[in-house]
N, C-alpha and C. Protein backbone atom coordinates (compact mmCIF):
# COMPACT_ATOMS: atom_id res chain seq x y z
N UNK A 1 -0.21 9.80 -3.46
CA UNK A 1 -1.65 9.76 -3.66
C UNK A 1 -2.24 11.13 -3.33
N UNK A 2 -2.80 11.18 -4.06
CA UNK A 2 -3.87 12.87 -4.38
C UNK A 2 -5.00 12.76 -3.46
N UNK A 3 -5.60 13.48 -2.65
CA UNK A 3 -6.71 12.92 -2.08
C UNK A 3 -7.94 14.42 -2.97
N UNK A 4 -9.10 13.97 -3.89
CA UNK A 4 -9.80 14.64 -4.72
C UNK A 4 -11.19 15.35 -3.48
N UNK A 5 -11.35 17.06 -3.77
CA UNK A 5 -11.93 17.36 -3.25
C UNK A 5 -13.13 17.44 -3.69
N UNK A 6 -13.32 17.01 -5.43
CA UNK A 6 -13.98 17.28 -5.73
C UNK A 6 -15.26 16.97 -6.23
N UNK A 7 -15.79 15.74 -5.44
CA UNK A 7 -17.23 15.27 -4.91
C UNK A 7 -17.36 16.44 -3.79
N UNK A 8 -16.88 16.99 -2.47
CA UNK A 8 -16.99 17.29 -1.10
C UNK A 8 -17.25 18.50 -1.94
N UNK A 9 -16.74 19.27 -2.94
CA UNK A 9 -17.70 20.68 -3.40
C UNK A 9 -19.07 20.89 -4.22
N UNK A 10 -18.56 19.79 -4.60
CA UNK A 10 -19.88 19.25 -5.66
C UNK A 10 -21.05 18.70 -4.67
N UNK A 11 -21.09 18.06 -3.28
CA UNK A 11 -22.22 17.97 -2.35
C UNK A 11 -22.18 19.15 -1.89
N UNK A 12 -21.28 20.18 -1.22
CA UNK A 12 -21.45 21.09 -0.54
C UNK A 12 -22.28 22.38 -1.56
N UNK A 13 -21.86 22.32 -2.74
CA UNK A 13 -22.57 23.30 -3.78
C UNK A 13 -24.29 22.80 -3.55
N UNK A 14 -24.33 21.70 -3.88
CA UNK A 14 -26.06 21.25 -3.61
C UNK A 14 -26.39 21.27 -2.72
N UNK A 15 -26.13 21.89 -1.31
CA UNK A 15 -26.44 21.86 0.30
C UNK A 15 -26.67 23.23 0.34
N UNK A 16 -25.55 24.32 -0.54
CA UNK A 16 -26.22 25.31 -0.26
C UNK A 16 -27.04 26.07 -0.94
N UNK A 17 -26.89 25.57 -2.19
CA UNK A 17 -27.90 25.81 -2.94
C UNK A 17 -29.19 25.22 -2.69
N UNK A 18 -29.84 24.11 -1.82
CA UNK A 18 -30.79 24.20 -1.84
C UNK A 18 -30.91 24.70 -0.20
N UNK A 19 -30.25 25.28 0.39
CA UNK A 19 -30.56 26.19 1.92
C UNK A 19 -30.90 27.80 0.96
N UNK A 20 -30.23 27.73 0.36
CA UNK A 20 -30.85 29.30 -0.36
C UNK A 20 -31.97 29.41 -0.85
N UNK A 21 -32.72 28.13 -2.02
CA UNK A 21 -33.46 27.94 -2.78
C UNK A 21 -34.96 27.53 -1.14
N UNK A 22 -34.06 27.27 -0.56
CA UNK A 22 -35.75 27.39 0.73
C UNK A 22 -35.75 28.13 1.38
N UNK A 23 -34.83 29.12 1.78
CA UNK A 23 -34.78 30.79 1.91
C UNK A 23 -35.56 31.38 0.98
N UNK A 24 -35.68 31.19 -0.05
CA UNK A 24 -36.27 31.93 -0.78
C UNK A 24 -37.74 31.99 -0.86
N UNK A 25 -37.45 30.66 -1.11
CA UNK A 25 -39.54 30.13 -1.12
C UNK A 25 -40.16 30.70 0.12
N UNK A 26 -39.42 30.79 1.62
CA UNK A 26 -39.47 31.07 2.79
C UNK A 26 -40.32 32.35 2.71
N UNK A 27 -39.46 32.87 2.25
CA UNK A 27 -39.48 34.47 2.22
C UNK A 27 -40.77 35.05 1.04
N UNK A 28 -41.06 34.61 0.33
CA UNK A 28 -41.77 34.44 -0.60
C UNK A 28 -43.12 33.88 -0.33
N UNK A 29 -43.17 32.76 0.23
CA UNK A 29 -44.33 32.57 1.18
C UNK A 29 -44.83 33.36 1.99
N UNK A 30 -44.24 33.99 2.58
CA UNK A 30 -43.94 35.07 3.72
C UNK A 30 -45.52 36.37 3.16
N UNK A 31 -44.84 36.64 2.25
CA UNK A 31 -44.91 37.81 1.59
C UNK A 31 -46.13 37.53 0.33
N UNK A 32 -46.96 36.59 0.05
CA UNK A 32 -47.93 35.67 -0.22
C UNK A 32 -49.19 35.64 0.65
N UNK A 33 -48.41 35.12 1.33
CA UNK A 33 -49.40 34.99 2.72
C UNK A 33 -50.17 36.21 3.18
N UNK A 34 -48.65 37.12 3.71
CA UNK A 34 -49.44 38.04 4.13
C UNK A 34 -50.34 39.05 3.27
N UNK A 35 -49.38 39.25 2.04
CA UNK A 35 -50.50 40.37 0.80
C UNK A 35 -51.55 39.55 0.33
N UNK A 36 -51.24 38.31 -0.31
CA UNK A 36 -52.72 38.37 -0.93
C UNK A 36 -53.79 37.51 0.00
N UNK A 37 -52.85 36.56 1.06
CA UNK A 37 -53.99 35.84 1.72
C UNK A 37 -54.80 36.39 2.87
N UNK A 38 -54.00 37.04 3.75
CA UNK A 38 -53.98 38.24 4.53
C UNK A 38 -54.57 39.98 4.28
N UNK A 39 -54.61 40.35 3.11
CA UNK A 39 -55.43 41.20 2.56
C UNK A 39 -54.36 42.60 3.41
N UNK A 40 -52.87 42.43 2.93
CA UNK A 40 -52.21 43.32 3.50
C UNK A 40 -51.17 43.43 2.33
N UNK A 41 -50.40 44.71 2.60
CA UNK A 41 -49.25 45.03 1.47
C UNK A 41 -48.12 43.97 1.59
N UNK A 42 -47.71 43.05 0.55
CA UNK A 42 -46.95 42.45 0.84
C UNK A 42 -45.05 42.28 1.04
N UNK A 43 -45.07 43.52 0.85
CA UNK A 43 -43.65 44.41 1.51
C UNK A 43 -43.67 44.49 2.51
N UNK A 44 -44.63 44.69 3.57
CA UNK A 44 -44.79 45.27 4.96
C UNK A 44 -44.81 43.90 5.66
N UNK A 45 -44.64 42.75 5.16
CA UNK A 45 -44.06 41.52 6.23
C UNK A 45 -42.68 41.54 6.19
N UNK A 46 -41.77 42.36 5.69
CA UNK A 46 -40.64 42.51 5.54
C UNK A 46 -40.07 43.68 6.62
N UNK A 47 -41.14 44.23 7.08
CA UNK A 47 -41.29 45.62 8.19
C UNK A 47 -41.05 44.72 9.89
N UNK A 48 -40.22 45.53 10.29
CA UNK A 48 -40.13 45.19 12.25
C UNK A 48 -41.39 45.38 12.90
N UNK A 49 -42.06 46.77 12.33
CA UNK A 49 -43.11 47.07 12.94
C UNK A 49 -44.33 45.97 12.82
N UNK A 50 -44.31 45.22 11.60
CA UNK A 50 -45.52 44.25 11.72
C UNK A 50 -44.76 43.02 12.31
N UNK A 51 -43.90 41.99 12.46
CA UNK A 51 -43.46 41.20 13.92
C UNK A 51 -43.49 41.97 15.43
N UNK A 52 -43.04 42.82 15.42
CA UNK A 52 -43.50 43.37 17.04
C UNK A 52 -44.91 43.70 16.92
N UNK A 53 -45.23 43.90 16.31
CA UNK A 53 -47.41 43.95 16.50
C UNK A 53 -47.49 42.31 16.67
N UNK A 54 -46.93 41.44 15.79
CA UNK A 54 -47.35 39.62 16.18
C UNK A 54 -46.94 39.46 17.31
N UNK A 55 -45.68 39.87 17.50
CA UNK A 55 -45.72 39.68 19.03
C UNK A 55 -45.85 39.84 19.87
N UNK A 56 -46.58 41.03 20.03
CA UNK A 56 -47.32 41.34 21.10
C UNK A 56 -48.80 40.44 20.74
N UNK A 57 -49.39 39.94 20.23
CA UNK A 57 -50.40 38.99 20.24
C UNK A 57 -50.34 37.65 20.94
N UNK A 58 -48.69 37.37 21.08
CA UNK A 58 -48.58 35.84 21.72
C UNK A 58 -48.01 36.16 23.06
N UNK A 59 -47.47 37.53 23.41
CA UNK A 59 -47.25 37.66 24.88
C UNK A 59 -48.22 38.21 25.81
């Protein structure tokens, strides 16, 4: 007897494909938010320097 792997790739393909596909939106939101809702360049939420400025706001 064969034991078939191939449901266990076929769920694991749709697990990470949708962990990527909400990485993305993530990141994308991100960068939304901050350019057009935020009234800032929206590359520069992608910058260290603008999280260490947020965080210095919550410490």
């Amino acid at each position: 007897m064969k034991f078939d792997f191939k449901p266990i790739f076929k769920a694991l393909f749709w697990i990470v494909f949708f962990v990527a596909l909400a990485m993305v939106l993530f990141f994308a939101g991100l960068a939304i938010g901050y350019g057009v809702l935020g009234d800032g360049e929206m590359m520069d939420v992608f910058k260290y320097e603008t999280w260490q400025h947020i965080l210095n706001y919550i410490r």
